[in-house]
N, C-alpha and C. Protein backbone atom coordinates (compact mmCIF):
# COMPACT_ATOMS: atom_id res chain seq x y z
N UNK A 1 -12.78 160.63 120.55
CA UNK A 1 -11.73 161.43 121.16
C UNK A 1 -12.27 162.80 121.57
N UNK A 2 -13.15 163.47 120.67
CA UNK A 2 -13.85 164.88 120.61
C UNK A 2 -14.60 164.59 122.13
N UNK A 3 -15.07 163.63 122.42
CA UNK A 3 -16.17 163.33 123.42
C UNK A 3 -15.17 163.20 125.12
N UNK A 4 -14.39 162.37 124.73
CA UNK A 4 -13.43 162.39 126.03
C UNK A 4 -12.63 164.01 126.48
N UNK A 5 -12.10 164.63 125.26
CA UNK A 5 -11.71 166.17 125.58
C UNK A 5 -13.18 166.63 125.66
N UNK A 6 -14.55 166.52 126.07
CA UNK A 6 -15.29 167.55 126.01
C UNK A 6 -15.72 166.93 127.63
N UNK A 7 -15.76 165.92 127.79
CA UNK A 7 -16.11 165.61 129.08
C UNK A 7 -14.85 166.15 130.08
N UNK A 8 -13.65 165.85 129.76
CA UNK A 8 -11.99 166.59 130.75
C UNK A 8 -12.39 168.43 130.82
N UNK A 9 -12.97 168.80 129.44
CA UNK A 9 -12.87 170.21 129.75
C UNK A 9 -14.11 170.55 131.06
N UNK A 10 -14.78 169.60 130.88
CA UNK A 10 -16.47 170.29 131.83
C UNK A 10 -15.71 169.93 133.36
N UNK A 11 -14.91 168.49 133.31
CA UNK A 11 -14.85 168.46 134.37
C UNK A 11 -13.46 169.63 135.21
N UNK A 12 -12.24 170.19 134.22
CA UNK A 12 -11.88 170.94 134.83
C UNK A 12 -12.96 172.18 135.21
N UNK A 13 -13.79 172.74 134.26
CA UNK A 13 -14.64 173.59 134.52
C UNK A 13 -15.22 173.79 135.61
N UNK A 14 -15.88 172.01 135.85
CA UNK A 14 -16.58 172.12 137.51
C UNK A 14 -15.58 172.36 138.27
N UNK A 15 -14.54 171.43 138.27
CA UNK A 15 -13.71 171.44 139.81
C UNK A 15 -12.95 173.19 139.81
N UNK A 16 -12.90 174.22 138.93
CA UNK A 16 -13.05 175.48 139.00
C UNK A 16 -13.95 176.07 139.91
N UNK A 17 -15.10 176.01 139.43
CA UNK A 17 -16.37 176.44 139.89
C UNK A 17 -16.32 175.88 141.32
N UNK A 18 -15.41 174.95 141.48
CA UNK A 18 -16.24 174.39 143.09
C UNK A 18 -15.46 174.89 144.02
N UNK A 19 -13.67 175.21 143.26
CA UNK A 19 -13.00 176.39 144.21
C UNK A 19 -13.00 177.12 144.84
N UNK A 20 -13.42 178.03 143.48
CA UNK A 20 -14.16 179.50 143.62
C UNK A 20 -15.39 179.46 144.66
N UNK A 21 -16.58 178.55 144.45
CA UNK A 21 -17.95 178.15 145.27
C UNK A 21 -17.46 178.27 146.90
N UNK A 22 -16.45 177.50 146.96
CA UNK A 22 -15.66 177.04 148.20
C UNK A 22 -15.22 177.97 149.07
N UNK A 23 -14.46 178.93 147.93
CA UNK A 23 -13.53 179.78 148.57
C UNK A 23 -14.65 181.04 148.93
N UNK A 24 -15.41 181.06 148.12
CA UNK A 24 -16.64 182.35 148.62
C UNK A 24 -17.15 181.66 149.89
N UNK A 25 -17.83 181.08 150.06
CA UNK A 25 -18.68 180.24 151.06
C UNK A 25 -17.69 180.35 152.46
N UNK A 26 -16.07 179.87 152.18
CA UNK A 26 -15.49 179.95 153.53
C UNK A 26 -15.20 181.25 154.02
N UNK A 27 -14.98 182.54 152.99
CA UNK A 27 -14.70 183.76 153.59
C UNK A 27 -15.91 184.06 154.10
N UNK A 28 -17.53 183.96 153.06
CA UNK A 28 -18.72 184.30 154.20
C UNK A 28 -18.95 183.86 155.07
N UNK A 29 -18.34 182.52 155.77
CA UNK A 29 -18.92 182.17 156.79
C UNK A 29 -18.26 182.53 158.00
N UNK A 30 -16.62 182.46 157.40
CA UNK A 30 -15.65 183.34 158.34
C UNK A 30 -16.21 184.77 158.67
N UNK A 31 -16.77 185.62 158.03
CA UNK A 31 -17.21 186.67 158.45
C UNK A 31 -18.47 186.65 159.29
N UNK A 32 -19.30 185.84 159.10
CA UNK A 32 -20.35 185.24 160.35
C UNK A 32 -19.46 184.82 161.65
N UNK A 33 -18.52 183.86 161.11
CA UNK A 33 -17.59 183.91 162.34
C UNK A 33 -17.57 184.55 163.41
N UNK A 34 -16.84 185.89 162.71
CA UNK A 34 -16.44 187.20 163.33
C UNK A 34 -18.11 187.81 163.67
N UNK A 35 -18.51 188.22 163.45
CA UNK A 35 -19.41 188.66 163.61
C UNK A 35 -20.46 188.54 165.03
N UNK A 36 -20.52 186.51 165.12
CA UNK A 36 -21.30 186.26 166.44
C UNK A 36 -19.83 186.86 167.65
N UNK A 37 -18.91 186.78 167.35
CA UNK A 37 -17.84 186.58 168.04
C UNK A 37 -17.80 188.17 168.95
N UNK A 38 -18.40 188.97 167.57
CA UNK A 38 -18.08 190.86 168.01
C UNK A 38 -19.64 190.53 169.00
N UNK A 39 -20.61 190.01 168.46
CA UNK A 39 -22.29 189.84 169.61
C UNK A 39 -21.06 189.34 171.19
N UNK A 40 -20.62 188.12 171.52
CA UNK A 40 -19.92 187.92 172.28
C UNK A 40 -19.32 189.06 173.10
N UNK A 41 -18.57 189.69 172.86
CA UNK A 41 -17.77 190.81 173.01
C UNK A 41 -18.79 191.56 173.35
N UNK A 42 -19.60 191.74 172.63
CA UNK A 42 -20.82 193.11 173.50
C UNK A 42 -21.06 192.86 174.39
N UNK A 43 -21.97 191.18 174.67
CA UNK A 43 -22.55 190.82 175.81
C UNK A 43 -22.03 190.11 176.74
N UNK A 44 -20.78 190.31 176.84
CA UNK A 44 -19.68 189.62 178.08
C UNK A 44 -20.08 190.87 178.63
N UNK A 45 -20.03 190.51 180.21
CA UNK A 45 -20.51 191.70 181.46
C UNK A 45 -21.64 192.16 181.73
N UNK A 46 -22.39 192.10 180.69
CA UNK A 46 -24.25 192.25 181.17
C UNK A 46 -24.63 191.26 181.85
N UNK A 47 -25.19 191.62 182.96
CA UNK A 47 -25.90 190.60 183.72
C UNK A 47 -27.25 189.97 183.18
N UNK A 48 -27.64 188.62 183.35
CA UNK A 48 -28.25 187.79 182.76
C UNK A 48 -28.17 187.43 181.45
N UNK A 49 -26.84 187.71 180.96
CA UNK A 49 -27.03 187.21 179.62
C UNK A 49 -26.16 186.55 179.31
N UNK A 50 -25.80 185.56 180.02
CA UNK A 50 -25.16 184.25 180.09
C UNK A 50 -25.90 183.19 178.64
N UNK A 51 -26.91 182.84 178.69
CA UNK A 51 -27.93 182.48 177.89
C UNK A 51 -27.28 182.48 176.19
N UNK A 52 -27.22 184.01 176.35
CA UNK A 52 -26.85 184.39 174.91
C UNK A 52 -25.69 184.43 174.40
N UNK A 53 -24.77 185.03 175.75
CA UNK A 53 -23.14 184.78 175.39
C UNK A 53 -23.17 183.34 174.74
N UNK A 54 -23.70 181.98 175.76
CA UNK A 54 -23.03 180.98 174.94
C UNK A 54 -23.40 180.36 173.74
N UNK A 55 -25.09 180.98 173.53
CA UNK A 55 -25.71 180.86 171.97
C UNK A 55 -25.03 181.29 170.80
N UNK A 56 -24.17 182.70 170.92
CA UNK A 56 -23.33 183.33 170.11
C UNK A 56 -22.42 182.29 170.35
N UNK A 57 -21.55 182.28 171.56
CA UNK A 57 -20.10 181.46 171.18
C UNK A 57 -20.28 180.42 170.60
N UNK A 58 -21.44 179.45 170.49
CA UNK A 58 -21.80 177.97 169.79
C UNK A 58 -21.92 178.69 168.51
N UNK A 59 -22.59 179.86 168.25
CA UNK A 59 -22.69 179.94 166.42
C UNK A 59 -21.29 180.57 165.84
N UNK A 60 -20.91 181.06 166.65
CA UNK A 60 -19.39 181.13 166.39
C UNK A 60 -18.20 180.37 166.09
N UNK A 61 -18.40 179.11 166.54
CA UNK A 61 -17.72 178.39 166.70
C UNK A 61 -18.04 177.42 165.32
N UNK A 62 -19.47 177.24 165.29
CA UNK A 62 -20.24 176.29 164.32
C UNK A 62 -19.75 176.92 162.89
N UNK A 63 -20.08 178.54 162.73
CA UNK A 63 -19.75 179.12 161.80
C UNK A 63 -17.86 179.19 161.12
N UNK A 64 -17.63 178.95 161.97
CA UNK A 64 -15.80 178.55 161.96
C UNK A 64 -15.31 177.12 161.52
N UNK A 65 -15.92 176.07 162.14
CA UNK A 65 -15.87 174.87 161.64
C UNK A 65 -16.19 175.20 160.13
N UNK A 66 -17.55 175.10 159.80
CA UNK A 66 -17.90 175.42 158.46
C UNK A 66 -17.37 176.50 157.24
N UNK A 67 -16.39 177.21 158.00
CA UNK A 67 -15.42 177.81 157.15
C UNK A 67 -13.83 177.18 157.04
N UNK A 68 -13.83 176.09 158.07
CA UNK A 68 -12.47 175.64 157.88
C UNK A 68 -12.64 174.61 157.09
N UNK A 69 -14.06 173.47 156.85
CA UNK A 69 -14.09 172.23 155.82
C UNK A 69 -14.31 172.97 154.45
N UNK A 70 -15.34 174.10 154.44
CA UNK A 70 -15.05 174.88 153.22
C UNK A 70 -13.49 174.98 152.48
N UNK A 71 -12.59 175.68 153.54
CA UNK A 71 -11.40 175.42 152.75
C UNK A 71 -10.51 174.62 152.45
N UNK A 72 -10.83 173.49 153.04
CA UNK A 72 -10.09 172.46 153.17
C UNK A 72 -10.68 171.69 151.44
N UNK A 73 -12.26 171.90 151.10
CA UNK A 73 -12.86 171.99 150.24
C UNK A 73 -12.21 172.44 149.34
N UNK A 74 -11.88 173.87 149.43
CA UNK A 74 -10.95 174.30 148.27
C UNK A 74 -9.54 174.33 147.74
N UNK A 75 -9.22 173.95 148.89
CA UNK A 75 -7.56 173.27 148.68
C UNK A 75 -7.57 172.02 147.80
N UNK A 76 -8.68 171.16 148.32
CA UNK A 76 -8.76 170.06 147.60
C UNK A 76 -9.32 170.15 146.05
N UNK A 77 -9.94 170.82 145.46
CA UNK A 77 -10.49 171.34 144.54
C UNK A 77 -9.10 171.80 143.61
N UNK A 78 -8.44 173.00 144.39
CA UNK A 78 -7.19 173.54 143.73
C UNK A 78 -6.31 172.47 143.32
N UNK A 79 -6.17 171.76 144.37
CA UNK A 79 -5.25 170.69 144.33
C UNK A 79 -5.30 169.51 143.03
N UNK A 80 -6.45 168.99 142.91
CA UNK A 80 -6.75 168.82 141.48
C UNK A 80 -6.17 169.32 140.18
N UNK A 81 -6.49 170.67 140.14
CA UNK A 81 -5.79 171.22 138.88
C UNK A 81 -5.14 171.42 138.72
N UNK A 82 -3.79 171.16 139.70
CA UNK A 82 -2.42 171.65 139.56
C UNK A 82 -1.90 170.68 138.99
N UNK A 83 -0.99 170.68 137.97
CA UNK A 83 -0.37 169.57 136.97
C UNK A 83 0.92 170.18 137.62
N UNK A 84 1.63 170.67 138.59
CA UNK A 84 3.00 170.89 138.96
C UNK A 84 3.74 170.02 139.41
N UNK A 85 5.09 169.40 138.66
CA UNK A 85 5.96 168.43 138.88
C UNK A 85 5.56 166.92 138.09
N UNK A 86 5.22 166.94 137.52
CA UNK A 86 4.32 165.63 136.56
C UNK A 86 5.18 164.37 136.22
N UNK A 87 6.78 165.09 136.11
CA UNK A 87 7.73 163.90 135.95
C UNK A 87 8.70 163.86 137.09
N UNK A 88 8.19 164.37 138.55
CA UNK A 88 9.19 164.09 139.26
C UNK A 88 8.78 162.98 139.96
N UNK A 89 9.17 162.94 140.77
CA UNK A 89 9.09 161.81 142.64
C UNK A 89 7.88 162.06 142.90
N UNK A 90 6.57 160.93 143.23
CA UNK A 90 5.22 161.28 143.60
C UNK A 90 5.46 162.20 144.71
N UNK A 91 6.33 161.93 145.83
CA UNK A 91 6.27 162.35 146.88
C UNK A 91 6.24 163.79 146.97
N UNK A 92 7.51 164.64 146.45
CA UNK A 92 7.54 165.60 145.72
C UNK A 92 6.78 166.59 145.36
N UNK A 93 6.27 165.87 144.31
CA UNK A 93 4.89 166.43 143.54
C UNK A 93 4.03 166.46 144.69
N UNK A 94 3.59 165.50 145.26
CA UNK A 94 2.47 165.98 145.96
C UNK A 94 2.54 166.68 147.29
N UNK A 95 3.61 167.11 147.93
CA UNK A 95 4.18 168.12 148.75
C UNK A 95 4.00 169.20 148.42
N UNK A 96 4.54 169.46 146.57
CA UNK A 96 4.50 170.75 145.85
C UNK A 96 2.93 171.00 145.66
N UNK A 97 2.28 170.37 145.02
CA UNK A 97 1.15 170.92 144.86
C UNK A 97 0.09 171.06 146.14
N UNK A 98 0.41 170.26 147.01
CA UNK A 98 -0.21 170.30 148.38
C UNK A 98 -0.10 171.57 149.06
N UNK A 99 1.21 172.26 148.68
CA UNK A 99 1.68 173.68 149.43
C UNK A 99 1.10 175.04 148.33
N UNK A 100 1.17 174.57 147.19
CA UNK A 100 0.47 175.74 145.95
C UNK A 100 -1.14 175.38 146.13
N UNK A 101 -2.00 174.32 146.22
CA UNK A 101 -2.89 174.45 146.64
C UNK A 101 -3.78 175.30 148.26
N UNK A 102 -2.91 174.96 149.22
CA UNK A 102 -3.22 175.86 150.02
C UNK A 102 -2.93 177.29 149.77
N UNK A 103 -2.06 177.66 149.48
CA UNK A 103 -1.36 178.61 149.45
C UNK A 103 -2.60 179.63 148.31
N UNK A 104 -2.61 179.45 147.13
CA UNK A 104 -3.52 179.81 145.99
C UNK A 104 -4.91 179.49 146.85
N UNK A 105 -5.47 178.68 147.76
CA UNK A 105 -7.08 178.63 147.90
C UNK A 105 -7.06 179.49 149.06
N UNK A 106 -5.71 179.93 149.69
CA UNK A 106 -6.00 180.98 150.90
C UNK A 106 -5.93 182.39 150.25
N UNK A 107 -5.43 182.34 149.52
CA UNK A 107 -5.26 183.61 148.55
C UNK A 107 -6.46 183.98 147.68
N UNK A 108 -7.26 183.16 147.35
CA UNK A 108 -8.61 183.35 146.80
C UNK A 108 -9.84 183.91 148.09
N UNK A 109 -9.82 182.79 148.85
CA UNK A 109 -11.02 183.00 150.01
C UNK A 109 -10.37 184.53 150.71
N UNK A 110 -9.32 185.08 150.32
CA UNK A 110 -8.84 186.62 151.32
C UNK A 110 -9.26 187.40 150.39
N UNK A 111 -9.65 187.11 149.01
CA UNK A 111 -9.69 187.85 148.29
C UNK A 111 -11.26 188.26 148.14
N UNK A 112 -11.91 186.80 148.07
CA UNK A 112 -13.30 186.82 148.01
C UNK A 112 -13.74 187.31 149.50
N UNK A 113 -13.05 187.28 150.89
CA UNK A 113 -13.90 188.07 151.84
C UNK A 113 -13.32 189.47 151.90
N UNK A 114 -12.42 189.82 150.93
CA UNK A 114 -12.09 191.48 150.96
C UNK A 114 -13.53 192.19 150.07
N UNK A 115 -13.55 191.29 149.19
CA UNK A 115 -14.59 191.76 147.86
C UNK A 115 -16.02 191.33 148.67
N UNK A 116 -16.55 190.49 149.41
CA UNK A 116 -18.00 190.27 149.92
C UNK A 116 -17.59 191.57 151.32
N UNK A 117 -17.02 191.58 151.77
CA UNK A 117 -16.83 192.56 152.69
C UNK A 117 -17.31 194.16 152.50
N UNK A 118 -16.27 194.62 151.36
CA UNK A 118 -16.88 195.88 150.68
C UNK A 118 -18.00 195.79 150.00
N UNK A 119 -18.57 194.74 149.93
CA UNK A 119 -20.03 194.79 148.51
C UNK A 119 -20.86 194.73 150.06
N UNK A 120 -20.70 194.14 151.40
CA UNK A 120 -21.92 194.78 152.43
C UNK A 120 -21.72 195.58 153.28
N UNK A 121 -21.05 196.55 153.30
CA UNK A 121 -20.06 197.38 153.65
C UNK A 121 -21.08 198.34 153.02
């Protein structure tokens, strides 16, 4: 019994860790996002640099994808640990925790790119 509660605790532990992992990873990459996006913005109107505008808009874009499966990553992660509604209607339940999971993994990744923001800032 000691062995089955020690394996449930590691594994809530990981699927923690992979939240959190998740939710950092999608705010940094969202800020790469932004970032090729502001290069964009510079080099719209210089002549000959067509080239580069669309090198930025492709890593922009690439960098955005990879911040939206990130969170989708961490919704799913959150979503896991939520024990909310346990004796109601599956349907229910998994509406409810489907909406507290997003909701809580968007609230983490705003939090973690406020905090990676000021730490390169």
């Amino acid at each position: 019994m000691t062995t089955q509660l020690r394996l449930h605790q590691f594994s809530l532990w990981s699927r923690r860790a992979v939240a959190l992992i998740c939710a950092t990873f999608a705010a940094l990459f969202y800020i790469f996002c932004m970032a090729n996006g502001m290069v964009v913005g510079d080099l719209i109107g210089l002549p000959g640099r067509e080239q580069q505008i669309a090198l930025a808009h492709h890593r922009a874009s690439m960098w955005l994808d990879a911040s939206v499966i990130l969170e989708v990553g961490a919704a799913l992660a959150v979503f896991s640990l939520l024990k909310i509604g346990s004796e109601s209607d599956p349907l229910a339940r998994f509406v409810a925790r489907g909406v507290m999971a997003v909701c809580s993994s968007l609230a983490t990744t705003l939090l973690m790119g406020i905090v990676i923001f000021l730490v390169l800032r």
